[in-house]
C-alpha atoms as a PDB file:
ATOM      1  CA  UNK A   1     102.228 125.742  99.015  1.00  0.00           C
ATOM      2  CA  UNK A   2     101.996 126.991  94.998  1.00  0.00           C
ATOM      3  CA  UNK A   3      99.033 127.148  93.022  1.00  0.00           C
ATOM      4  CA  UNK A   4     100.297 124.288  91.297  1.00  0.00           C
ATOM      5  CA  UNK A   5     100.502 122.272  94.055  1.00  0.00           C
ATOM      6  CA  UNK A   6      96.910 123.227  95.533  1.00  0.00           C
ATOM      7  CA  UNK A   7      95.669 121.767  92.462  1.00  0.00           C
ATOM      8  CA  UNK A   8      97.068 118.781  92.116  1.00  0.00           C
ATOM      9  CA  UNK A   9      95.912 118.091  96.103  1.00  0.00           C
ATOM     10  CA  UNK A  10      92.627 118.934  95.207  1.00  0.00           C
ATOM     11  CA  UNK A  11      92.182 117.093  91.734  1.00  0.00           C
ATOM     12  CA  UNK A  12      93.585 114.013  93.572  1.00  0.00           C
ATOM     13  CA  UNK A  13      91.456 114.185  96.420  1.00  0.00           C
ATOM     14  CA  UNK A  14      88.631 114.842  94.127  1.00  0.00           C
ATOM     15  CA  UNK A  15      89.256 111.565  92.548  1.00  0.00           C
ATOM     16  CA  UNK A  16      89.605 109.692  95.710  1.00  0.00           C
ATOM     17  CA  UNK A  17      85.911 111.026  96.518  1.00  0.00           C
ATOM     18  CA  UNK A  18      84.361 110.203  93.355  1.00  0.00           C
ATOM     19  CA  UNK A  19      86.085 106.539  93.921  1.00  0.00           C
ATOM     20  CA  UNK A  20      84.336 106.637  96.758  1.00  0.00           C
ATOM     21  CA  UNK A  21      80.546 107.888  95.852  1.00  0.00           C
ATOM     22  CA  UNK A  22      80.955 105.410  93.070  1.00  0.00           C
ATOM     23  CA  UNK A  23      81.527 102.375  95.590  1.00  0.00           C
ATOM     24  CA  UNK A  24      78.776 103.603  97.118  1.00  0.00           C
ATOM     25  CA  UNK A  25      76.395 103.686  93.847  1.00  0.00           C
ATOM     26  CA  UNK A  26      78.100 100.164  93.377  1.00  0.00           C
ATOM     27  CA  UNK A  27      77.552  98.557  96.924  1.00  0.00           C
ATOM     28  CA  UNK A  28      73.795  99.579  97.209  1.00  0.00           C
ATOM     29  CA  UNK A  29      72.833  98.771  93.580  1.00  0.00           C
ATOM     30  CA  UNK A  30      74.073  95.212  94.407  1.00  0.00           C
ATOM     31  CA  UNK A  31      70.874  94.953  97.167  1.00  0.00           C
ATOM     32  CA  UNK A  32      68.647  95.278  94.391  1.00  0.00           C
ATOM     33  CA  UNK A  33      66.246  92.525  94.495  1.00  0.00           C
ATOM     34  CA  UNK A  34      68.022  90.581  97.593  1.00  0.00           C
ATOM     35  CA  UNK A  35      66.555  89.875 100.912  1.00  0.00           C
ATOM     36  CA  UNK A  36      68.799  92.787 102.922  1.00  0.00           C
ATOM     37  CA  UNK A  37      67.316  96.814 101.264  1.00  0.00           C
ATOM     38  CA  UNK A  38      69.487  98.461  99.791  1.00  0.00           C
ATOM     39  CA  UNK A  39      70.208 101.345 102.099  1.00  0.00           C
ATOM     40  CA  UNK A  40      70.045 104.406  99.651  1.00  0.00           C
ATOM     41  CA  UNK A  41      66.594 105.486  97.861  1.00  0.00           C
ATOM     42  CA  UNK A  42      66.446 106.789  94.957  1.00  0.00           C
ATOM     43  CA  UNK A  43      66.530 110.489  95.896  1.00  0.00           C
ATOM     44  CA  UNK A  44      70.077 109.384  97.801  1.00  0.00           C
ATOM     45  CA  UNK A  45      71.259 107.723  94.355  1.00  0.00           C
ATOM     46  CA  UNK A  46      70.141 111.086  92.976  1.00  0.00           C
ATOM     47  CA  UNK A  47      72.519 113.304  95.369  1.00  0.00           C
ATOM     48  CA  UNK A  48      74.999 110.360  95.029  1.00  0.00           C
ATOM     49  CA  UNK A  49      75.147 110.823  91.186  1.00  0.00           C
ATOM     50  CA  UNK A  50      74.609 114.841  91.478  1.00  0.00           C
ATOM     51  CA  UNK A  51      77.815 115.199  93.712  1.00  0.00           C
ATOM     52  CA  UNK A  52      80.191 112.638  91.285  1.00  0.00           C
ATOM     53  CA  UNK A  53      78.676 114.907  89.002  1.00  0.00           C
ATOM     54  CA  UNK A  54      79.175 118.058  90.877  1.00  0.00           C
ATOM     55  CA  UNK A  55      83.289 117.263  91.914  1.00  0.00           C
ATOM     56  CA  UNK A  56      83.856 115.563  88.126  1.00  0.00           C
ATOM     57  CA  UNK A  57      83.521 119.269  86.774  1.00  0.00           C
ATOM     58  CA  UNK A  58      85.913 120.615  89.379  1.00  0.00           C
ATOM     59  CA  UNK A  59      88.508 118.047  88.815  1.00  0.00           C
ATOM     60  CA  UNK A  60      87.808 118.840  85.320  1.00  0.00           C
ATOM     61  CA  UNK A  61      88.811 122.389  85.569  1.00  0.00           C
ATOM     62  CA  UNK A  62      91.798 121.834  88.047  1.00  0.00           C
ATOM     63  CA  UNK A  63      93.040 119.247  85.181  1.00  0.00           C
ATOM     64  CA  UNK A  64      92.801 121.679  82.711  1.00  0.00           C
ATOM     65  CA  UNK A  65      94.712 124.527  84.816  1.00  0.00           C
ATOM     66  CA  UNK A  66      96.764 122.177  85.670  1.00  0.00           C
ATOM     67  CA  UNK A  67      97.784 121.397  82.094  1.00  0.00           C
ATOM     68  CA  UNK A  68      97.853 125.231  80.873  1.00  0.00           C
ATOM     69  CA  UNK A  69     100.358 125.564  83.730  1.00  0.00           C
ATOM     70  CA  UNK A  70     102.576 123.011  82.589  1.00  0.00           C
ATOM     71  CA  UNK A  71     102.193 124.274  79.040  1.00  0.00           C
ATOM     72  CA  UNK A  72     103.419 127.988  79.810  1.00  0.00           C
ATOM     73  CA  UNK A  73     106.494 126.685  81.779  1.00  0.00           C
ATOM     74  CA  UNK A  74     107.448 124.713  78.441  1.00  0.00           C
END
């Protein structure tokens, strides 16, 4: 598998994760003030918002090598 290819995996899966954690965030912040907890506190929103924020530089930086790739082929 090329570089190129590793990249894109990864940049897509890192997507599909932040989709996820953001659900997540979503889903529990919609317990607020109802009768059922929400099940996260708010040191587990904190590593919640730390990862998104954590994986959202990666996929950053795989974007951008990802682009600089496609720019030296051209």
């Amino acid at each position: 598998m090329s570089r190129e290819a590793i990249l894109e995996d990864r940049l897509e899966t890192s997507l599909i994760t932040i989709e996820s954690l953001a659900k997540i965030l979503i889903n529990n912040e919609a317990l607020r003030g109802s009768d059922q907890p929400p099940q996260l506190d708010s040191l587990d929103v904190d590593a919640v918002m730390r990862a998104v924020l954590l994986i959202s530089g990666r996929a950053h930086d795989d974007f951008c090598e990802v682009m600089n790739s496609m720019e030296a082929r051209q």
